[in-house]
PDB file of N, CA and C in Angstrom:
ATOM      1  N   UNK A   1     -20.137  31.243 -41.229  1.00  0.00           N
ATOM      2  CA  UNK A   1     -20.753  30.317 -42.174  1.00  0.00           C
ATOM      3  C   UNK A   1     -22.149  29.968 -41.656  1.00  0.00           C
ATOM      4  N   UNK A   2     -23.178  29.819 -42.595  1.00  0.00           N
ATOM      5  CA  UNK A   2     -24.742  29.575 -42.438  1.00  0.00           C
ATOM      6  C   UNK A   2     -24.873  28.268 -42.431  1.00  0.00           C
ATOM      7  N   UNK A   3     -25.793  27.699 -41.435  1.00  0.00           N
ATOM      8  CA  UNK A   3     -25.995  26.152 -41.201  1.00  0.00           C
ATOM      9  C   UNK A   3     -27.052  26.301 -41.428  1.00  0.00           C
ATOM     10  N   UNK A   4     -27.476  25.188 -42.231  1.00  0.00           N
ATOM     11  CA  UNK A   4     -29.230  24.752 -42.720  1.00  0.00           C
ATOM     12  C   UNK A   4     -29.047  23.397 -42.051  1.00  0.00           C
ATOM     13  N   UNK A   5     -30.197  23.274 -41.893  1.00  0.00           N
ATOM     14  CA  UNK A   5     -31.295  21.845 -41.596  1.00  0.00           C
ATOM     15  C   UNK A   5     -31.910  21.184 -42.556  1.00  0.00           C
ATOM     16  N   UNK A   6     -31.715  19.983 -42.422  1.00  0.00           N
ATOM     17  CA  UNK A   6     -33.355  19.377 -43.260  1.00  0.00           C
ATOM     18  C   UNK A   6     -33.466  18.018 -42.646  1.00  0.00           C
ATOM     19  N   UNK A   7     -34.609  17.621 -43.205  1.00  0.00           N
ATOM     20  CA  UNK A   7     -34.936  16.377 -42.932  1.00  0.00           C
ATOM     21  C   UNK A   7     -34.993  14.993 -43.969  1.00  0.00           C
ATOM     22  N   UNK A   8     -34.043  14.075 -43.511  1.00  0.00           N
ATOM     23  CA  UNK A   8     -34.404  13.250 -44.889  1.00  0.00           C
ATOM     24  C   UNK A   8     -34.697  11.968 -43.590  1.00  0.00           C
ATOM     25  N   UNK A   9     -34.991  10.744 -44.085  1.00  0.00           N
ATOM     26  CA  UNK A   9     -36.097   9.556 -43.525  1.00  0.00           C
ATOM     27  C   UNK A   9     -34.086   8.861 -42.636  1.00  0.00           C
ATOM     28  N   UNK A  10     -34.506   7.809 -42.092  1.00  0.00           N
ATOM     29  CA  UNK A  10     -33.039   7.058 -41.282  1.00  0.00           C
ATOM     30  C   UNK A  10     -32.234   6.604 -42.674  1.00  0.00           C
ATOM     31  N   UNK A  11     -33.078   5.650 -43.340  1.00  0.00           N
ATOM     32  CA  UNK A  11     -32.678   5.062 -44.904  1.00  0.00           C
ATOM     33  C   UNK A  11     -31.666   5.894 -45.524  1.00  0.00           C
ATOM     34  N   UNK A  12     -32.132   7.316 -45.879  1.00  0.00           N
ATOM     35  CA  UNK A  12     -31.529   8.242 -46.572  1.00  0.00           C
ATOM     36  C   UNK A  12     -30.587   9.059 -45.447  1.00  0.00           C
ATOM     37  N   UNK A  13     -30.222   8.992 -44.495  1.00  0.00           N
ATOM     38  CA  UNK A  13     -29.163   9.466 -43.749  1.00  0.00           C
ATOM     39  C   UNK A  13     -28.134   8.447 -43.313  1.00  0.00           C
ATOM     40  N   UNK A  14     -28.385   7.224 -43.712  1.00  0.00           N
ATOM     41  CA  UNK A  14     -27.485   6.143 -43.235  1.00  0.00           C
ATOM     42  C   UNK A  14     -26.610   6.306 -44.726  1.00  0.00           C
ATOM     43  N   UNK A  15     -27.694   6.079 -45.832  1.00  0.00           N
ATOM     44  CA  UNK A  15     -26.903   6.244 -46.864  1.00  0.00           C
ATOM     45  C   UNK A  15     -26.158   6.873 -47.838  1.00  0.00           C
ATOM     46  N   UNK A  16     -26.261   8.442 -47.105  1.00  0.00           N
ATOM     47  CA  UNK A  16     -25.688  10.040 -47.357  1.00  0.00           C
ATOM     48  C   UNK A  16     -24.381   9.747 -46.792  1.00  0.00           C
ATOM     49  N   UNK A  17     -24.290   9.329 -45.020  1.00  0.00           N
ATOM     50  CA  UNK A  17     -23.164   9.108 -44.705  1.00  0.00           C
ATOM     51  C   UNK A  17     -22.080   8.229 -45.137  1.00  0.00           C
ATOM     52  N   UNK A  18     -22.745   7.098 -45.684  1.00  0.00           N
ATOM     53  CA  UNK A  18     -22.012   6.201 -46.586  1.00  0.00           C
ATOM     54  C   UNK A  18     -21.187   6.153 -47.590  1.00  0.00           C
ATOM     55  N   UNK A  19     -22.174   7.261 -48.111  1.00  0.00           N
ATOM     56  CA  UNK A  19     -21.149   7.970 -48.986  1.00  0.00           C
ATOM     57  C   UNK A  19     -20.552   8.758 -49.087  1.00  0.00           C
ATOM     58  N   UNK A  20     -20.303   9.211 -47.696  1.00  0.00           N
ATOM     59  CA  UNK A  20     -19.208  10.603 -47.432  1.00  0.00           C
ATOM     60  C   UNK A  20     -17.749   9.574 -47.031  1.00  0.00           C
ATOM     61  N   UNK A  21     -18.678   8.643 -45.909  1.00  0.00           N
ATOM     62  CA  UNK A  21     -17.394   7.421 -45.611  1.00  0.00           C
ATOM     63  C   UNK A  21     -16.596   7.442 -47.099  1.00  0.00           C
ATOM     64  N   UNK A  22     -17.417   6.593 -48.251  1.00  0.00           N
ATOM     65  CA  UNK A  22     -16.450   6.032 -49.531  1.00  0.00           C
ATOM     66  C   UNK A  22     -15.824   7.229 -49.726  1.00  0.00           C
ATOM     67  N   UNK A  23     -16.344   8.739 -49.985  1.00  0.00           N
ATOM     68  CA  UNK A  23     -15.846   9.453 -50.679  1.00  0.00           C
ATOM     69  C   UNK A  23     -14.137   9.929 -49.921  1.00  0.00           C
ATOM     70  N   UNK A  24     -14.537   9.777 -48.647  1.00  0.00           N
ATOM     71  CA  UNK A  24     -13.313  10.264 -47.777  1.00  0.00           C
ATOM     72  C   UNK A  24     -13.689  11.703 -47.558  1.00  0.00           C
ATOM     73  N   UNK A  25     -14.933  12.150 -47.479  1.00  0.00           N
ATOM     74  CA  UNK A  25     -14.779  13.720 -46.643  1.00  0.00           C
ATOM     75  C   UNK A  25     -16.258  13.917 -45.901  1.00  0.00           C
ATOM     76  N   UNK A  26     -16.715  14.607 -45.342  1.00  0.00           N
ATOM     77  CA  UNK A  26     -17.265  14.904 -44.670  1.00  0.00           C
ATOM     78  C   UNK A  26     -19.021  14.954 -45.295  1.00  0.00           C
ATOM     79  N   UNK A  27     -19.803  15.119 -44.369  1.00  0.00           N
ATOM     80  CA  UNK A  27     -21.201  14.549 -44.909  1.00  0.00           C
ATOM     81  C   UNK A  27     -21.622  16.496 -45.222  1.00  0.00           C
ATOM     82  N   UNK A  28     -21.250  17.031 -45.139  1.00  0.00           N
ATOM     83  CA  UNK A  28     -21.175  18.535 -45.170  1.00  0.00           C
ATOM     84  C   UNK A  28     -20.327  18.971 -46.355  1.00  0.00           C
ATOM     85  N   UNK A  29     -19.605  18.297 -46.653  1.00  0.00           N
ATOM     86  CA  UNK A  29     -18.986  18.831 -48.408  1.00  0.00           C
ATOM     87  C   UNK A  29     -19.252  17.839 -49.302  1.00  0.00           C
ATOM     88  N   UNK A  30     -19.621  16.458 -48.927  1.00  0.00           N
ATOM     89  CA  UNK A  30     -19.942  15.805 -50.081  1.00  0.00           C
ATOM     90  C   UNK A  30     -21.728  16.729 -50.474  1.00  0.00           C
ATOM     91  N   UNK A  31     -22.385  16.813 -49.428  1.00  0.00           N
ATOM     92  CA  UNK A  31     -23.737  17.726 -50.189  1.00  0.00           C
ATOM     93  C   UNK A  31     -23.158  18.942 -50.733  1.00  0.00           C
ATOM     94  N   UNK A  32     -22.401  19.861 -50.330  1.00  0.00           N
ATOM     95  CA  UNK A  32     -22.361  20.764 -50.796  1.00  0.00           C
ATOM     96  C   UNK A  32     -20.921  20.252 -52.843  1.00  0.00           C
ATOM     97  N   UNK A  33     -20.542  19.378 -52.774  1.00  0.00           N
ATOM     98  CA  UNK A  33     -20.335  19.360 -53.634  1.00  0.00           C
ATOM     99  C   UNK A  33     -21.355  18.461 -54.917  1.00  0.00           C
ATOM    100  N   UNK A  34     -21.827  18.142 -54.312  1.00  0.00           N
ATOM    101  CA  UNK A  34     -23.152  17.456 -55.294  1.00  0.00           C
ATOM    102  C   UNK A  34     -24.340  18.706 -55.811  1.00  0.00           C
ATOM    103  N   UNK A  35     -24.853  19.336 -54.495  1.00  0.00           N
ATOM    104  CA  UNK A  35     -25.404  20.417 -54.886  1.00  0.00           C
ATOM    105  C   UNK A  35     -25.220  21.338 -55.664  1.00  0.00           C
ATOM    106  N   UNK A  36     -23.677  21.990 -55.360  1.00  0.00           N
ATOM    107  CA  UNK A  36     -23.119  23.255 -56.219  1.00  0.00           C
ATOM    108  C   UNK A  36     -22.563  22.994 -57.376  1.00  0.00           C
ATOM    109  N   UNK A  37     -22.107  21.438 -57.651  1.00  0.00           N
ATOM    110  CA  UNK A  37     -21.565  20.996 -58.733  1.00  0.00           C
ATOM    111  C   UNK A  37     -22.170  21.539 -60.226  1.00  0.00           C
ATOM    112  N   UNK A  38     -21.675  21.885 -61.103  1.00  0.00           N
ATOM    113  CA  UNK A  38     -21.732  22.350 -62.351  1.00  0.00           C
ATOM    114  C   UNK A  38     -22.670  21.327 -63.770  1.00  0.00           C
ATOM    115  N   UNK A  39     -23.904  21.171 -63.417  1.00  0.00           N
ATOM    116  CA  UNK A  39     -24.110  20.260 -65.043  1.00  0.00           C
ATOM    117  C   UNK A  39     -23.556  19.908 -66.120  1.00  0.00           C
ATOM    118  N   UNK A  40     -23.220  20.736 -66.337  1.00  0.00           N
ATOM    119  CA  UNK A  40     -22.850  21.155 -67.866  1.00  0.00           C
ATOM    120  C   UNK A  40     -21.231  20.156 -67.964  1.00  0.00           C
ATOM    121  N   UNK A  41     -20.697  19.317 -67.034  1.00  0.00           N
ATOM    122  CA  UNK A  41     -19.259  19.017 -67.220  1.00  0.00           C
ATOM    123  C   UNK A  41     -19.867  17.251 -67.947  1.00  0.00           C
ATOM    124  N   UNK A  42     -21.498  16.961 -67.732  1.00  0.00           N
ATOM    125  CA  UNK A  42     -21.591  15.955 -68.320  1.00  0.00           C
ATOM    126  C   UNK A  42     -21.702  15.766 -70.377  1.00  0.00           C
ATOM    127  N   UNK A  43     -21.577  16.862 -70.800  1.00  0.00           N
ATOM    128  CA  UNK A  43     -21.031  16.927 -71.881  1.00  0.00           C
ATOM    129  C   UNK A  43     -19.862  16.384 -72.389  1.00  0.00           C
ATOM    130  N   UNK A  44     -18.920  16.453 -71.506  1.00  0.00           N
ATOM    131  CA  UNK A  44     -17.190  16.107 -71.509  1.00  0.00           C
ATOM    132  C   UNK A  44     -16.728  14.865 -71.380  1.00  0.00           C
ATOM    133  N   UNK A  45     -17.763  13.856 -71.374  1.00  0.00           N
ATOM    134  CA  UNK A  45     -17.611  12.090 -71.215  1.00  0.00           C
ATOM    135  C   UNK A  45     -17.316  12.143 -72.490  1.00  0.00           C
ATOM    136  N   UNK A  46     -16.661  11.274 -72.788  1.00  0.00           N
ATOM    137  CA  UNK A  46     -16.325  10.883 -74.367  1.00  0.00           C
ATOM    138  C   UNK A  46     -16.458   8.974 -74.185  1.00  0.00           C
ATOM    139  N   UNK A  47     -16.613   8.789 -75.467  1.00  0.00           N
ATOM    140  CA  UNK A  47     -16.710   7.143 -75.832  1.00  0.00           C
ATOM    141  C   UNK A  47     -15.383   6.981 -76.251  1.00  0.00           C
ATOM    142  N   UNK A  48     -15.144   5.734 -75.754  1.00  0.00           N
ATOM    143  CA  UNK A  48     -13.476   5.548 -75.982  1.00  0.00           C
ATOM    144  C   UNK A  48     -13.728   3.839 -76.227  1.00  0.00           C
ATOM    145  N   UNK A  49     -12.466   2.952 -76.946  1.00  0.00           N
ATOM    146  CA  UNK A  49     -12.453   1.542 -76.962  1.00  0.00           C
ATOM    147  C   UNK A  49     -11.336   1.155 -75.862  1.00  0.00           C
ATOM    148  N   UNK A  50     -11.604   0.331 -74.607  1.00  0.00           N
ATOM    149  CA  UNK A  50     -11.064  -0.108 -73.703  1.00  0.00           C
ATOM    150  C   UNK A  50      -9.740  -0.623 -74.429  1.00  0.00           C
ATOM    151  N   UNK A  51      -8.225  -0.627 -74.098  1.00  0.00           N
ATOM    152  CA  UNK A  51      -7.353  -0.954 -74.678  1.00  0.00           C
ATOM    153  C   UNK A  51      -6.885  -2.681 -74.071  1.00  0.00           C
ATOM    154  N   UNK A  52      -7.922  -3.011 -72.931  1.00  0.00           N
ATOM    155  CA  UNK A  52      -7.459  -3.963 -72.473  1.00  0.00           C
ATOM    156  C   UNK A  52      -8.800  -5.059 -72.884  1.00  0.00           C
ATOM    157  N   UNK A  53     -10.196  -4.811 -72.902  1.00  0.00           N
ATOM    158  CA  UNK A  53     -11.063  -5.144 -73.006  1.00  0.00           C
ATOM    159  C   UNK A  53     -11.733  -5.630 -74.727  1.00  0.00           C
ATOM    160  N   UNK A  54     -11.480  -4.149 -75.207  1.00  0.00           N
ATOM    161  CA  UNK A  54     -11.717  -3.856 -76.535  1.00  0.00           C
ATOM    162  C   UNK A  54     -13.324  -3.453 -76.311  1.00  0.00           C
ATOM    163  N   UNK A  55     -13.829  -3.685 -74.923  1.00  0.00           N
ATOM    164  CA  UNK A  55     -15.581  -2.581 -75.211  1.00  0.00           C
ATOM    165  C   UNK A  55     -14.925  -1.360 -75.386  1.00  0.00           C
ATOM    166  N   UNK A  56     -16.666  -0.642 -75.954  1.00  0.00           N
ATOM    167  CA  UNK A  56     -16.525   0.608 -75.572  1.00  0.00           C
ATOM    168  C   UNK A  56     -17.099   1.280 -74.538  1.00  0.00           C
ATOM    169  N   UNK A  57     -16.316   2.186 -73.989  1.00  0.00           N
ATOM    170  CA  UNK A  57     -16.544   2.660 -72.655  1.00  0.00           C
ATOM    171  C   UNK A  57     -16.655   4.517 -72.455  1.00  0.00           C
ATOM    172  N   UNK A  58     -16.998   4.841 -71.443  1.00  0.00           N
ATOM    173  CA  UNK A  58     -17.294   6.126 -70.997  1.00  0.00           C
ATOM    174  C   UNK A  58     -16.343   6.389 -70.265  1.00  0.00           C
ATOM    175  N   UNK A  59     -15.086   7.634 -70.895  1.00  0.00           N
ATOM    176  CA  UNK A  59     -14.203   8.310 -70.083  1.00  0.00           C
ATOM    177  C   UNK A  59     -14.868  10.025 -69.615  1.00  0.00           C
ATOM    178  N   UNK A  60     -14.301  10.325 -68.628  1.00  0.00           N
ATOM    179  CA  UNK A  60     -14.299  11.316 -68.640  1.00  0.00           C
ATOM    180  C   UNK A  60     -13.089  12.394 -69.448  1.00  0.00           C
ATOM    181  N   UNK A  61     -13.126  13.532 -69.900  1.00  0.00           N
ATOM    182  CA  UNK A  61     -12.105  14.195 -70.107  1.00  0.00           C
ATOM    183  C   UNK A  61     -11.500  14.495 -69.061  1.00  0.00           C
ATOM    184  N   UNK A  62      -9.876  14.686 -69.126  1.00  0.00           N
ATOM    185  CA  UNK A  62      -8.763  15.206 -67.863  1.00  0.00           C
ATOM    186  C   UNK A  62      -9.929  16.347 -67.174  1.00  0.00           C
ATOM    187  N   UNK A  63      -9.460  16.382 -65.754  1.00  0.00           N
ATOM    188  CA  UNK A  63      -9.837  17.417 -64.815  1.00  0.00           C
ATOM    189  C   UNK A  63     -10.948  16.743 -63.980  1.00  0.00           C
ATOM    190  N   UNK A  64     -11.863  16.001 -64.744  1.00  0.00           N
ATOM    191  CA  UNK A  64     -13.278  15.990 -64.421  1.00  0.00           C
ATOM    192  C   UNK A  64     -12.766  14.681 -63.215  1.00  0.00           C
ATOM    193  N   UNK A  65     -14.109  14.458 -62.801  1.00  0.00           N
ATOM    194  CA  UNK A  65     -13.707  13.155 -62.150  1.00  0.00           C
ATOM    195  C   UNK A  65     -14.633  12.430 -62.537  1.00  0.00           C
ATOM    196  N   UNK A  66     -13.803  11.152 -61.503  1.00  0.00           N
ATOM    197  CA  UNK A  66     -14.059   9.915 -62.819  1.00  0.00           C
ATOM    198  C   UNK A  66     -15.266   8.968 -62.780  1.00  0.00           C
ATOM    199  N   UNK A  67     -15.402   8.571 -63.605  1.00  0.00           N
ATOM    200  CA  UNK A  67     -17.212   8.702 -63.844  1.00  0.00           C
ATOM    201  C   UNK A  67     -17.397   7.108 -63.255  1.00  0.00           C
ATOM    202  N   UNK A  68     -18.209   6.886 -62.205  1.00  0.00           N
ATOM    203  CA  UNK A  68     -18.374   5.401 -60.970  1.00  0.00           C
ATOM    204  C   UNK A  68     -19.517   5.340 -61.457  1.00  0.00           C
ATOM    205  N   UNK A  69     -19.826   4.019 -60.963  1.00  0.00           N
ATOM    206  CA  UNK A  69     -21.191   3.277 -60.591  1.00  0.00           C
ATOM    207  C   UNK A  69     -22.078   4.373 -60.018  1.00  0.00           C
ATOM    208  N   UNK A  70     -21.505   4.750 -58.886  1.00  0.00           N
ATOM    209  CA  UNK A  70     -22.328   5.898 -58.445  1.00  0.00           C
ATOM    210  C   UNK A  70     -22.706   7.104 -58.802  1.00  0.00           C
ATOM    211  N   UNK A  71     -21.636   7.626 -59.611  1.00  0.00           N
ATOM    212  CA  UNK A  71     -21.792   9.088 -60.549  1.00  0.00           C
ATOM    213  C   UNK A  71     -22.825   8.713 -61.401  1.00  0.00           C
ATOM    214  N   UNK A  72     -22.887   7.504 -62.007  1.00  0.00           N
ATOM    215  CA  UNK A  72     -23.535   6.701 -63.301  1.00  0.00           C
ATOM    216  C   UNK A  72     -25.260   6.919 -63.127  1.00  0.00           C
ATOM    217  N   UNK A  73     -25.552   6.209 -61.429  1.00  0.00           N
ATOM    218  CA  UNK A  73     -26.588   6.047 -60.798  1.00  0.00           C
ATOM    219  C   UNK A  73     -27.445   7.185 -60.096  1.00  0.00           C
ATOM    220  N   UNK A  74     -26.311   7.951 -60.103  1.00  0.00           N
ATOM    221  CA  UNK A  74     -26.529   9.526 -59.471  1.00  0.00           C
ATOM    222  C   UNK A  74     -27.781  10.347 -60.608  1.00  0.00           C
ATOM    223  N   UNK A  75     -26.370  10.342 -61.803  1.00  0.00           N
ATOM    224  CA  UNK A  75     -26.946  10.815 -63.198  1.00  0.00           C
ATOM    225  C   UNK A  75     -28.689  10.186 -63.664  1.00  0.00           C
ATOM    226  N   UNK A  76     -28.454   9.019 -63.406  1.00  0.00           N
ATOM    227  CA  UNK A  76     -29.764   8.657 -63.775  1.00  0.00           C
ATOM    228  C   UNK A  76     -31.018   8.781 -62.791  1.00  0.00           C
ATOM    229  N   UNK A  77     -30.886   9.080 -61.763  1.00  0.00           N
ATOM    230  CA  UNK A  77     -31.905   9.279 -60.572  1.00  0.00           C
ATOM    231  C   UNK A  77     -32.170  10.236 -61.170  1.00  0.00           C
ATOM    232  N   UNK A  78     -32.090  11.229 -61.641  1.00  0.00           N
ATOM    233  CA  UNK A  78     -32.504  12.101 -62.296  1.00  0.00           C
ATOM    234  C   UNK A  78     -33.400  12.138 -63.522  1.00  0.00           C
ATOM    235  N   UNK A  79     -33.309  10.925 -64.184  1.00  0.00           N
ATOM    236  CA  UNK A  79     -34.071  11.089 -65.156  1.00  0.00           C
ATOM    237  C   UNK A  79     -35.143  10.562 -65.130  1.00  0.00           C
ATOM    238  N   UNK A  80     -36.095  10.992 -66.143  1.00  0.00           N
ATOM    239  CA  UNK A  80     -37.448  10.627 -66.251  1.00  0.00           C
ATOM    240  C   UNK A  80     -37.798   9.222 -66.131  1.00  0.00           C
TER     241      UNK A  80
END
């Protein structure tokens, strides 16, 4: 297996690991699953009415996983 390098600032390595901590795996598959991850599965959110709440809310469809604060925040770092 091929090992890369990079450099990101202390800020952004305290808070990469942080989120390998929440995720429960390693700071080496949470990048590689963010990286290699598939776009196209953000099509598959559907709007649904909370059955306990009565908002409406953002599910994911079965399989996918489930859409956090952080997936939410992820998604939008991205945008313009």
């Amino acid at each position: 297996m091929t090992t890369l390098t990079f450099k990101v600032s202390n800020a952004d390595a305290q808070r990469l690991r942080q989120r390998a901590r929440a995720a429960k795996t390693s700071l080496s598959e949470l990048l590689r699953q963010r990286v290699l991850e598939k776009r196209a599965t953000t099509g598959k959110i559907k709007l649904r009415r909370c059955p306990i709440t009565g908002a409406d809310i953002f599910v994911p469809e079965p399989g996918l996983p489930a859409l956090t604060t952080d997936t939410v925040r992820d998604m939008l770092a991205e945008f313009p």
